[in-house]
N, C-alpha and C. Protein backbone atom coordinates (compact mmCIF):
# COMPACT_ATOMS: atom_id res chain seq x y z
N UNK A 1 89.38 101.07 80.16
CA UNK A 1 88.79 100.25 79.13
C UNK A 1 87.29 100.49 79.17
N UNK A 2 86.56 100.71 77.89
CA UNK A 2 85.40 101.07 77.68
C UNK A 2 84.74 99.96 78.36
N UNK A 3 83.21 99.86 78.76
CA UNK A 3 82.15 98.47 78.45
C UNK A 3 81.81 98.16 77.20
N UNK A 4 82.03 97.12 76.95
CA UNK A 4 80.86 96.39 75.46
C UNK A 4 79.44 96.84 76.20
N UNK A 5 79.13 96.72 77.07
CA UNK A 5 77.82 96.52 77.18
C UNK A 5 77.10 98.12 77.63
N UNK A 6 76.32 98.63 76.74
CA UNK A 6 75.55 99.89 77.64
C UNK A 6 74.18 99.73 78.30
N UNK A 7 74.57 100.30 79.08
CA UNK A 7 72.98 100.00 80.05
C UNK A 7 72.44 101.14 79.07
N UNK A 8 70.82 100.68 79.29
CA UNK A 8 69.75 101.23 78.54
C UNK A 8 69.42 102.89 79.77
N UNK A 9 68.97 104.03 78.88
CA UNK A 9 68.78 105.07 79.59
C UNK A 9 67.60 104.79 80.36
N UNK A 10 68.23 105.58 81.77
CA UNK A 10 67.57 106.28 83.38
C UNK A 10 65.91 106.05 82.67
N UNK A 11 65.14 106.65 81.66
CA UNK A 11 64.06 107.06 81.63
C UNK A 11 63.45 105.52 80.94
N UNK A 12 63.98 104.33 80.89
CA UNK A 12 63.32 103.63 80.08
C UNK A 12 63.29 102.64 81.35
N UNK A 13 63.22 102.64 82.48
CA UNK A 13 63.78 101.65 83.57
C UNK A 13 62.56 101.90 84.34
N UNK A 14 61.89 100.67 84.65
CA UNK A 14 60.56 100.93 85.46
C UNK A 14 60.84 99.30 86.62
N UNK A 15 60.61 100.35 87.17
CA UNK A 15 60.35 98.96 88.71
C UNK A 15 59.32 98.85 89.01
N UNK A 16 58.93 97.17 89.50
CA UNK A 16 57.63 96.88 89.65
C UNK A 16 57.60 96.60 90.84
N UNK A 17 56.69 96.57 92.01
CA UNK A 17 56.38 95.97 92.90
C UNK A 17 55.96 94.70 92.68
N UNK A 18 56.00 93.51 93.75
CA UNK A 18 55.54 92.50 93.63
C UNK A 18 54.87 91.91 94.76
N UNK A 19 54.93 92.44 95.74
CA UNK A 19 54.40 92.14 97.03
C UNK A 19 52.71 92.51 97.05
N UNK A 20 52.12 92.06 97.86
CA UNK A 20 50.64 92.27 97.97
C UNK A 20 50.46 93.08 98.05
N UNK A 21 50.91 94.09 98.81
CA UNK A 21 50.75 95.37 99.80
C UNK A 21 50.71 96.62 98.54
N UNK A 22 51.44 96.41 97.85
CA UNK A 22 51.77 96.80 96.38
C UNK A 22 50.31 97.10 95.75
N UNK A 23 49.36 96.63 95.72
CA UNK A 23 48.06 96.59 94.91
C UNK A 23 47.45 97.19 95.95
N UNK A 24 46.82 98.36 94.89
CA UNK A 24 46.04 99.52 95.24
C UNK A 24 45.00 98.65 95.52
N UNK A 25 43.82 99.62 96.39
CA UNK A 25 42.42 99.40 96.13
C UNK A 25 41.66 99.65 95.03
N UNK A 26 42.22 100.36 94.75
CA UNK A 26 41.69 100.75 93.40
C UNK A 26 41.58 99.71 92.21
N UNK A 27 42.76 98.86 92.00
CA UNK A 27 42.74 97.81 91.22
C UNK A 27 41.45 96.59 91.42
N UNK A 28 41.66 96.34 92.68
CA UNK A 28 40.31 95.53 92.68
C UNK A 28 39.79 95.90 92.66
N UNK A 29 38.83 97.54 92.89
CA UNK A 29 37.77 97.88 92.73
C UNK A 29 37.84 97.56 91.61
N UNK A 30 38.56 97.83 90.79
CA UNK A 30 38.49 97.44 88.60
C UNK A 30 38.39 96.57 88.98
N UNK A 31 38.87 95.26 89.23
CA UNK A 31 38.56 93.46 88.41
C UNK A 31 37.09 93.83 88.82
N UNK A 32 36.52 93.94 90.33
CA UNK A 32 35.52 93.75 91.02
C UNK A 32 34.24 93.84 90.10
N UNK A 33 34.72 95.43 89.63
CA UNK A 33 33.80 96.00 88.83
C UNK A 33 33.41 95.43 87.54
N UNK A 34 34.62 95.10 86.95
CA UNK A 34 34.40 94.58 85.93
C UNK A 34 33.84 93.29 85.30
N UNK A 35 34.10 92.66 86.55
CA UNK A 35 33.46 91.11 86.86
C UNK A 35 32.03 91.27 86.82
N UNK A 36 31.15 91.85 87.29
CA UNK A 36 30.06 92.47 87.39
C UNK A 36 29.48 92.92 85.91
N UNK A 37 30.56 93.68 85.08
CA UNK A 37 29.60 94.03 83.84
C UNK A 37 29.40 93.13 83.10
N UNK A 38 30.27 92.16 83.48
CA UNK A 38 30.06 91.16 82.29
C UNK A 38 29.53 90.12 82.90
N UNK A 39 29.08 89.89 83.88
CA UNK A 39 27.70 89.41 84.55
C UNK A 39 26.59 89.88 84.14
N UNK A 40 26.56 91.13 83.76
CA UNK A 40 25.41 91.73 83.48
C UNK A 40 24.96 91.89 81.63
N UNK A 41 26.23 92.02 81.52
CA UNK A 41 26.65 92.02 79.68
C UNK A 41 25.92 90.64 79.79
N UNK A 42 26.24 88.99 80.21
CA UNK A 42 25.91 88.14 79.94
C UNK A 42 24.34 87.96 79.92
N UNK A 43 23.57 88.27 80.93
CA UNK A 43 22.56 88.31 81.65
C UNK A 43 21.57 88.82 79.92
N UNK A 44 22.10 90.19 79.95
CA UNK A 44 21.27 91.20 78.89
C UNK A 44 21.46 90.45 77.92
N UNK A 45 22.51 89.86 76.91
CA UNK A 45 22.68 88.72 76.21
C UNK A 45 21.46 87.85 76.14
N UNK A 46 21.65 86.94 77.21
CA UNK A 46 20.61 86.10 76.87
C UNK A 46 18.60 86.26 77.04
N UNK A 47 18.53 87.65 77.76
CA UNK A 47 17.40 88.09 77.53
C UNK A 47 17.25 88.73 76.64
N UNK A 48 18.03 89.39 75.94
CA UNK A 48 17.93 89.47 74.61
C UNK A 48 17.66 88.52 73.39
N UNK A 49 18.19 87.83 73.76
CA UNK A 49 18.41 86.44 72.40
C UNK A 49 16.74 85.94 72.58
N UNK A 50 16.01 85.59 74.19
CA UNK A 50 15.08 85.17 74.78
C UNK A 50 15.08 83.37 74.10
N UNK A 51 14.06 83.17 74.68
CA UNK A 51 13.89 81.59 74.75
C UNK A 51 12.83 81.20 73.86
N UNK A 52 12.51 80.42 72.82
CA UNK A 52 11.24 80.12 72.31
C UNK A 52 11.11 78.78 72.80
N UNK A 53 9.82 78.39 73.52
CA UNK A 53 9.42 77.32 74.16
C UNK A 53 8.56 76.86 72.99
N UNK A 54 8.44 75.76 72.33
CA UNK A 54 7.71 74.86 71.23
C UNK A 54 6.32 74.16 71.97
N UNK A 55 5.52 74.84 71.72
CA UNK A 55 4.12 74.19 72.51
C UNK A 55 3.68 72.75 71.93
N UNK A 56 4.05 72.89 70.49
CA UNK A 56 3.66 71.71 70.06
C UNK A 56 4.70 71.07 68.87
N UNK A 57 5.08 70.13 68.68
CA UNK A 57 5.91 69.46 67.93
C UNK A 57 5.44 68.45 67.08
N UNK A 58 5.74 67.81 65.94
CA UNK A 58 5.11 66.91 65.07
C UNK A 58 5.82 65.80 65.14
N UNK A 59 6.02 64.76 66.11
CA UNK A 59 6.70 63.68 66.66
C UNK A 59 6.69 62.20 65.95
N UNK A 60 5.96 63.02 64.99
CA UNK A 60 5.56 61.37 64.24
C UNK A 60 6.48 61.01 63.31
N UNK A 61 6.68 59.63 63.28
CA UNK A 61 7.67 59.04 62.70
C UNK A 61 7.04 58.20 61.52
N UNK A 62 7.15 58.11 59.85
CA UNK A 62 6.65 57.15 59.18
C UNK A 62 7.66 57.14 58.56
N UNK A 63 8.09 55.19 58.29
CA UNK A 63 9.09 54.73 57.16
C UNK A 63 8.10 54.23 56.69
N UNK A 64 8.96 53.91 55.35
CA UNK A 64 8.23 53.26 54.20
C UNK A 64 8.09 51.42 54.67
N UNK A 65 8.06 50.61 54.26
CA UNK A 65 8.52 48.90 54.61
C UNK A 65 9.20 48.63 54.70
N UNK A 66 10.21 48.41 53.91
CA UNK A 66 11.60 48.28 53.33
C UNK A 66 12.26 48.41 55.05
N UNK A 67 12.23 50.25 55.20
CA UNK A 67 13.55 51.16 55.91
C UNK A 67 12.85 50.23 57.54
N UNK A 68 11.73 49.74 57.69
CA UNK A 68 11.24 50.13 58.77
C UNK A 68 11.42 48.44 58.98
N UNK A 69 11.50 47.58 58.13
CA UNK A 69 12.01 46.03 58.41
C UNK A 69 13.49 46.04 58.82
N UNK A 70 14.12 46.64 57.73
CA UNK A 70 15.49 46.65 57.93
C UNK A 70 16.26 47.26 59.17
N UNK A 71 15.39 47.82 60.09
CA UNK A 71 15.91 48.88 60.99
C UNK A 71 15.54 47.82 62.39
N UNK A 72 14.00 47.62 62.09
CA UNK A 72 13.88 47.08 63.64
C UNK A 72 14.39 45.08 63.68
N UNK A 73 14.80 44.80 62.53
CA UNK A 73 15.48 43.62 62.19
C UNK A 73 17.22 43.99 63.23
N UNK A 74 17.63 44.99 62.54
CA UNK A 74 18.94 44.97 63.23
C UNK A 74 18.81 45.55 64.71
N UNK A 75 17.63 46.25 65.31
CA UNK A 75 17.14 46.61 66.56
C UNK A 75 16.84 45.36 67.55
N UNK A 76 16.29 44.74 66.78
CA UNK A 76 15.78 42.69 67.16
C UNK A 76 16.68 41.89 67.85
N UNK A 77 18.09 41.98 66.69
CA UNK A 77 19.04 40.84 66.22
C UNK A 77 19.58 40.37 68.12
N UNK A 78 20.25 39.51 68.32
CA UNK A 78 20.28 38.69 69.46
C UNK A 78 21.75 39.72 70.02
N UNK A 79 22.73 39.83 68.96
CA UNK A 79 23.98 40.50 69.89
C UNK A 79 23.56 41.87 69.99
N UNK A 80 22.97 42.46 69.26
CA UNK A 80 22.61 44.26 69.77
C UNK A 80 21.72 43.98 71.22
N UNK A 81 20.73 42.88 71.27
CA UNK A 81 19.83 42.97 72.56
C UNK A 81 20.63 42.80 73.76
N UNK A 82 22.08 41.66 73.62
CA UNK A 82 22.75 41.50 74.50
C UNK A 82 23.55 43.07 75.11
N UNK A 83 24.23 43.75 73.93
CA UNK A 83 24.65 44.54 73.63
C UNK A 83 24.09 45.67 75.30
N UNK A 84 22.96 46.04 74.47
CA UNK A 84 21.89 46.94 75.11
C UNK A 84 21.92 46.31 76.70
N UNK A 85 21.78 45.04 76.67
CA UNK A 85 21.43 44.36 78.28
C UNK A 85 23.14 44.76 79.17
N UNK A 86 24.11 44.60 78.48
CA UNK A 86 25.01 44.87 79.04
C UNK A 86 25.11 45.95 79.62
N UNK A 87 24.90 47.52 78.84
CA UNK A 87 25.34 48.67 78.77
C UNK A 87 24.24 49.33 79.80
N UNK A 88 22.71 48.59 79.72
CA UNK A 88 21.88 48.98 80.77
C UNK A 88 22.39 48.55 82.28
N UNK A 89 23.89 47.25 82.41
CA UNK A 89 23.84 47.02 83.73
C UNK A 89 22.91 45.83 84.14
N UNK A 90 22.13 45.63 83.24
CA UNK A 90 21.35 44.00 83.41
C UNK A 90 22.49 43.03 83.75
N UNK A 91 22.25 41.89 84.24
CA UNK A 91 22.57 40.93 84.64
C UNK A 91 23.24 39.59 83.48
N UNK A 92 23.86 39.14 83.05
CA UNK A 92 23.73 38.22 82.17
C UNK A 92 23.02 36.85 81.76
N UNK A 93 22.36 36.70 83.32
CA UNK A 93 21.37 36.03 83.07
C UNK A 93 20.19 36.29 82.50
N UNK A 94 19.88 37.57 82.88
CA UNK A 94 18.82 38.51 82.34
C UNK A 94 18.78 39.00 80.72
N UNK A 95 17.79 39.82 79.97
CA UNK A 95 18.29 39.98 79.08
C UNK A 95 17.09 41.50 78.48
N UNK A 96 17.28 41.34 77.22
CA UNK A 96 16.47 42.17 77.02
C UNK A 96 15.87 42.37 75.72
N UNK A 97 13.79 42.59 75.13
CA UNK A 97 13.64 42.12 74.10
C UNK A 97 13.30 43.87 73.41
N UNK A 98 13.51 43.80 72.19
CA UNK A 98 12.79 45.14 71.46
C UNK A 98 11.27 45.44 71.56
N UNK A 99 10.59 45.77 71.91
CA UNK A 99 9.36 46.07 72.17
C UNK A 99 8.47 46.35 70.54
N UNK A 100 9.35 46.81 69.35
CA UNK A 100 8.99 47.37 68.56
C UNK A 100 8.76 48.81 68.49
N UNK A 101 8.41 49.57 69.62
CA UNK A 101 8.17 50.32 69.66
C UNK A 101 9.18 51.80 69.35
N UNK A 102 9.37 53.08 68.50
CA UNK A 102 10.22 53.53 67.99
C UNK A 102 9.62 55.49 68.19
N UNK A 103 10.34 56.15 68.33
CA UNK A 103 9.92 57.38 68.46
C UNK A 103 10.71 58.31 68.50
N UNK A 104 10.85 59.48 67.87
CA UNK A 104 11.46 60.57 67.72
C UNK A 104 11.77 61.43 68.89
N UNK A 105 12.83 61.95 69.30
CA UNK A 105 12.51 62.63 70.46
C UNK A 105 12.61 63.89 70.00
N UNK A 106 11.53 64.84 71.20
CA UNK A 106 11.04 66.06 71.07
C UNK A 106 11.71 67.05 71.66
N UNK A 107 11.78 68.25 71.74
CA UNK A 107 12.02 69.08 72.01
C UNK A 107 11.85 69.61 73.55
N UNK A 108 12.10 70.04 74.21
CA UNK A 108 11.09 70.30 75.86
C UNK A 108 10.22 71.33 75.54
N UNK A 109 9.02 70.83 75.90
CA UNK A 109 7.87 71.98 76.27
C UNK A 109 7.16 71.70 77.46
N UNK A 110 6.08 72.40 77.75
CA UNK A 110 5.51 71.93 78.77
C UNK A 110 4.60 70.73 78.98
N UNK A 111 4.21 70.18 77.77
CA UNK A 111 3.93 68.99 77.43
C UNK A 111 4.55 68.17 77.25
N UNK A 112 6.04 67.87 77.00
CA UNK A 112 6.70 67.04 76.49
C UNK A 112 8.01 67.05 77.68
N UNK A 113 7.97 67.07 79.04
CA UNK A 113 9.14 67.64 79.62
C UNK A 113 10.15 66.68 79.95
N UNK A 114 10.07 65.58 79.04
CA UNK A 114 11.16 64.25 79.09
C UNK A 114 11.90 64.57 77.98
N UNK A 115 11.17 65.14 76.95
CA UNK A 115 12.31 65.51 75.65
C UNK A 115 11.34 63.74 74.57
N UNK A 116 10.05 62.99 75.06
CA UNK A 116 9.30 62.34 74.52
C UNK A 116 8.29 62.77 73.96
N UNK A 117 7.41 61.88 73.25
CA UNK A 117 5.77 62.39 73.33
C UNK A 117 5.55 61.68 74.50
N UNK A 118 4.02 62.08 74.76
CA UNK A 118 3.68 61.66 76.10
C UNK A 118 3.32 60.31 76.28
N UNK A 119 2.95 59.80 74.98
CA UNK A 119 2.40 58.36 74.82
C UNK A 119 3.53 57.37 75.78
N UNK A 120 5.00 57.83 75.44
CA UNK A 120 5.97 56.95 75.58
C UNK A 120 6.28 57.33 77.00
N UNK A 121 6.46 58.32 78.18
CA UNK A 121 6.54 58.48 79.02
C UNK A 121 6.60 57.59 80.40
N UNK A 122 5.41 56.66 80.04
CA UNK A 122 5.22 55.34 81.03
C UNK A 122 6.43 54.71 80.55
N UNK A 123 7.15 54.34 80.19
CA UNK A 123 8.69 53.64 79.13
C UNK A 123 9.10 54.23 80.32
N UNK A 124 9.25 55.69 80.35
CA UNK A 124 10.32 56.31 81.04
C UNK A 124 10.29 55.93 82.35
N UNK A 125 8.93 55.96 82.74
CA UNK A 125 8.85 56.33 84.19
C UNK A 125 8.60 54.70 84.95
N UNK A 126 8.75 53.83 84.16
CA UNK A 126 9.07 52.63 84.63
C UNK A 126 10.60 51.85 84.32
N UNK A 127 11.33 52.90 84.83
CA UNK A 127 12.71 52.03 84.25
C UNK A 127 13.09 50.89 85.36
N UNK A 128 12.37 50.12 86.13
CA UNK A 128 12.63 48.96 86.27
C UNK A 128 12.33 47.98 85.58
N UNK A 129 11.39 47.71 84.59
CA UNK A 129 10.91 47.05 83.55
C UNK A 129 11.64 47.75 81.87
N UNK A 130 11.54 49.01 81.48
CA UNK A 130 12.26 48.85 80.20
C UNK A 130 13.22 50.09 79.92
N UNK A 131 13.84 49.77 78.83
CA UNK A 131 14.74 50.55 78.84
C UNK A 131 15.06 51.41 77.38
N UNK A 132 15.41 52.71 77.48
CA UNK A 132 15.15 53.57 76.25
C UNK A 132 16.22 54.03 76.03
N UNK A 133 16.60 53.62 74.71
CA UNK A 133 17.95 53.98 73.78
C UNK A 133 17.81 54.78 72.79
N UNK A 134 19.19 55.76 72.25
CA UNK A 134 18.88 55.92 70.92
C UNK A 134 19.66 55.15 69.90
N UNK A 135 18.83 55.35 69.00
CA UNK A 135 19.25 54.01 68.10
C UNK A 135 20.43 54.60 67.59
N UNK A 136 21.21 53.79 67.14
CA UNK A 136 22.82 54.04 66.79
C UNK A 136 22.93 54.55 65.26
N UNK A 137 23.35 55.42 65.29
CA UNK A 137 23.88 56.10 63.84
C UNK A 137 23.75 55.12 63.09
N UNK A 138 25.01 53.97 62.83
CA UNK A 138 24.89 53.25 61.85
C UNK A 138 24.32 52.30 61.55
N UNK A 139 23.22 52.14 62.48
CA UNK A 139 21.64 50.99 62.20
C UNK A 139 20.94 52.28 61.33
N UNK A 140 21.06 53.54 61.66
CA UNK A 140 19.72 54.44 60.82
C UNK A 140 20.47 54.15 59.50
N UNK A 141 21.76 54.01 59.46
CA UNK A 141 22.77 54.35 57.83
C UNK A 141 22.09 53.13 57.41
N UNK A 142 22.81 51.96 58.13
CA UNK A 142 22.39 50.83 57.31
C UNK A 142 20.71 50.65 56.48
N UNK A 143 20.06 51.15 57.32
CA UNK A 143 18.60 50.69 57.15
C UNK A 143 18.40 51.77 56.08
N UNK A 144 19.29 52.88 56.02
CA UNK A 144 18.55 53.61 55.10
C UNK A 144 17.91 55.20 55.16
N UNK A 145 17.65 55.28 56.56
CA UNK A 145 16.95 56.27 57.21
C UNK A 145 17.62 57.70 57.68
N UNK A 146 17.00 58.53 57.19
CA UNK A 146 17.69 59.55 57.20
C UNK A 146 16.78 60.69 57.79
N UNK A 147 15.53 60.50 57.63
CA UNK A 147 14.61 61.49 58.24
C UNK A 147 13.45 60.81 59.09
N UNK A 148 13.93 60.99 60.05
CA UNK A 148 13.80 61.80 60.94
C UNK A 148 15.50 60.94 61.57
N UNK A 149 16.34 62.08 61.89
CA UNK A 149 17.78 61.60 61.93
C UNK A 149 18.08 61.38 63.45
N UNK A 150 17.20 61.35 64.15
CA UNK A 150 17.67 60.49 65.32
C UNK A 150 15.88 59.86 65.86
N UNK A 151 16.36 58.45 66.24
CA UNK A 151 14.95 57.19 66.86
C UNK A 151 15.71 57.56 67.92
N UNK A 152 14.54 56.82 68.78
CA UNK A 152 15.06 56.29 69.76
C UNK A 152 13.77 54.69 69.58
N UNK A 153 14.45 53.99 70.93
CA UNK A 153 14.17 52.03 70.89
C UNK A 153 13.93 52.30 72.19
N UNK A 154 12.68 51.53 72.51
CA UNK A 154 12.29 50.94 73.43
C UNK A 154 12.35 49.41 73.66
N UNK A 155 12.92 48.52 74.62
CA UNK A 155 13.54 47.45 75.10
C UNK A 155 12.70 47.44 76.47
N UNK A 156 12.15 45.82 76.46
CA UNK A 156 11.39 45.49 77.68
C UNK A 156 12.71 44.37 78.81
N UNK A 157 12.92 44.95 79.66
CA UNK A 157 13.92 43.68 80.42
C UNK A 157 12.83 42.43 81.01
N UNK A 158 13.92 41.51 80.31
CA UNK A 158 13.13 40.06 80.36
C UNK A 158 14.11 39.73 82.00
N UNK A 159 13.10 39.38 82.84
CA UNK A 159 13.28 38.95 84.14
C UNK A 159 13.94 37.32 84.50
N UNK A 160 14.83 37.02 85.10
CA UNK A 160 15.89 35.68 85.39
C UNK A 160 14.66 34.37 85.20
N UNK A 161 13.29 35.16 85.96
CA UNK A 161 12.64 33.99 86.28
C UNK A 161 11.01 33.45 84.55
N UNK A 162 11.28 34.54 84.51
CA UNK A 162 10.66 34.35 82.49
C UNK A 162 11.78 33.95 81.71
N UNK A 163 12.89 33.43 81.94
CA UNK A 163 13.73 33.23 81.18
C UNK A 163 14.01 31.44 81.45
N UNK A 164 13.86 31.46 82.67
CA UNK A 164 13.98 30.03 83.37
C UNK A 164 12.62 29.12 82.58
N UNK A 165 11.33 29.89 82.57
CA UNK A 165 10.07 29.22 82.64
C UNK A 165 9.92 28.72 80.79
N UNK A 166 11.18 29.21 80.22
CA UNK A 166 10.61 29.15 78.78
C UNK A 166 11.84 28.06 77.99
């Protein structure tokens, strides 16, 4: 009785090794190697592309009345300050007020290496006293504001014992 089934021809039949011992040196010399060019492919890439560092930036922010009531009104309001006091990790006794104060952030240069202008920097570099947010998408929508498309808010933390005295 014949087979239904024919084995496929002698010349189409390849055996593989699978054991370690199995892999040439040669093969890793390839990954090895190749790992390497494209270390180097990457490298040439980005010195190619190079870096432009911004010496100077135009950081200034002007709204009209209107955009600039309506914005630091909802920046003000009592549940966003709570809001903010929470998310900073303040205390709930504690709290926290808007300063007014509002600013675009910059780019890094060597003048600017917070990603601030420099004016605002002391903000930064006293974060036991205040605290710097960016203002939320849909306070810029609401208010109106569209250019310059991201603020940031400066917030002074009001201390347990200025809170007691008032």
């Amino acid at each position: 009785m014949a087979s239904l089934f024919l084995s496929p021809p002698s010349s189409t039949l390849r055996f593989y090794r699978h054991d370690n011992s199995a892999r040439s040196a040669s093969s890793s010399q390839r990954c090895a190697a190749w790992k390497k060019s494209c270390i180097h492919a990457r490298r040439a890439r980005i010195l190619a592309m190079g870096f432009k560092i911004n010496e100077s930036y135009d950081s200034a922010v002007e709204l009209d009345a209107e955009r600039d009531s309506a914005l630091r009104s909802l920046l003000s309001s009592e549940a966003f300050c709570k809001q903010v006091a929470k998310e900073a990790g303040i205390s709930e006794t504690s709290g926290v007020e808007f300063l007014g104060e509002l600013f675009q952030p910059v780019p890094w240069s060597p003048s600017t290496t917070h990603g601030m202008p420099q004016e605002f920097e002391k903000y930064h570099h006293d974060k036991e006293n205040y605290v710097i947010i960016n203002v939320p998408p849909n306070f810029m929508f609401k208010a109106k504001v569209f250019k310059p498309s991201r603020l940031c808010a400066i917030y002074r933390k009001i201390k347990e014992e200025s809170l007691k005295a008032t």
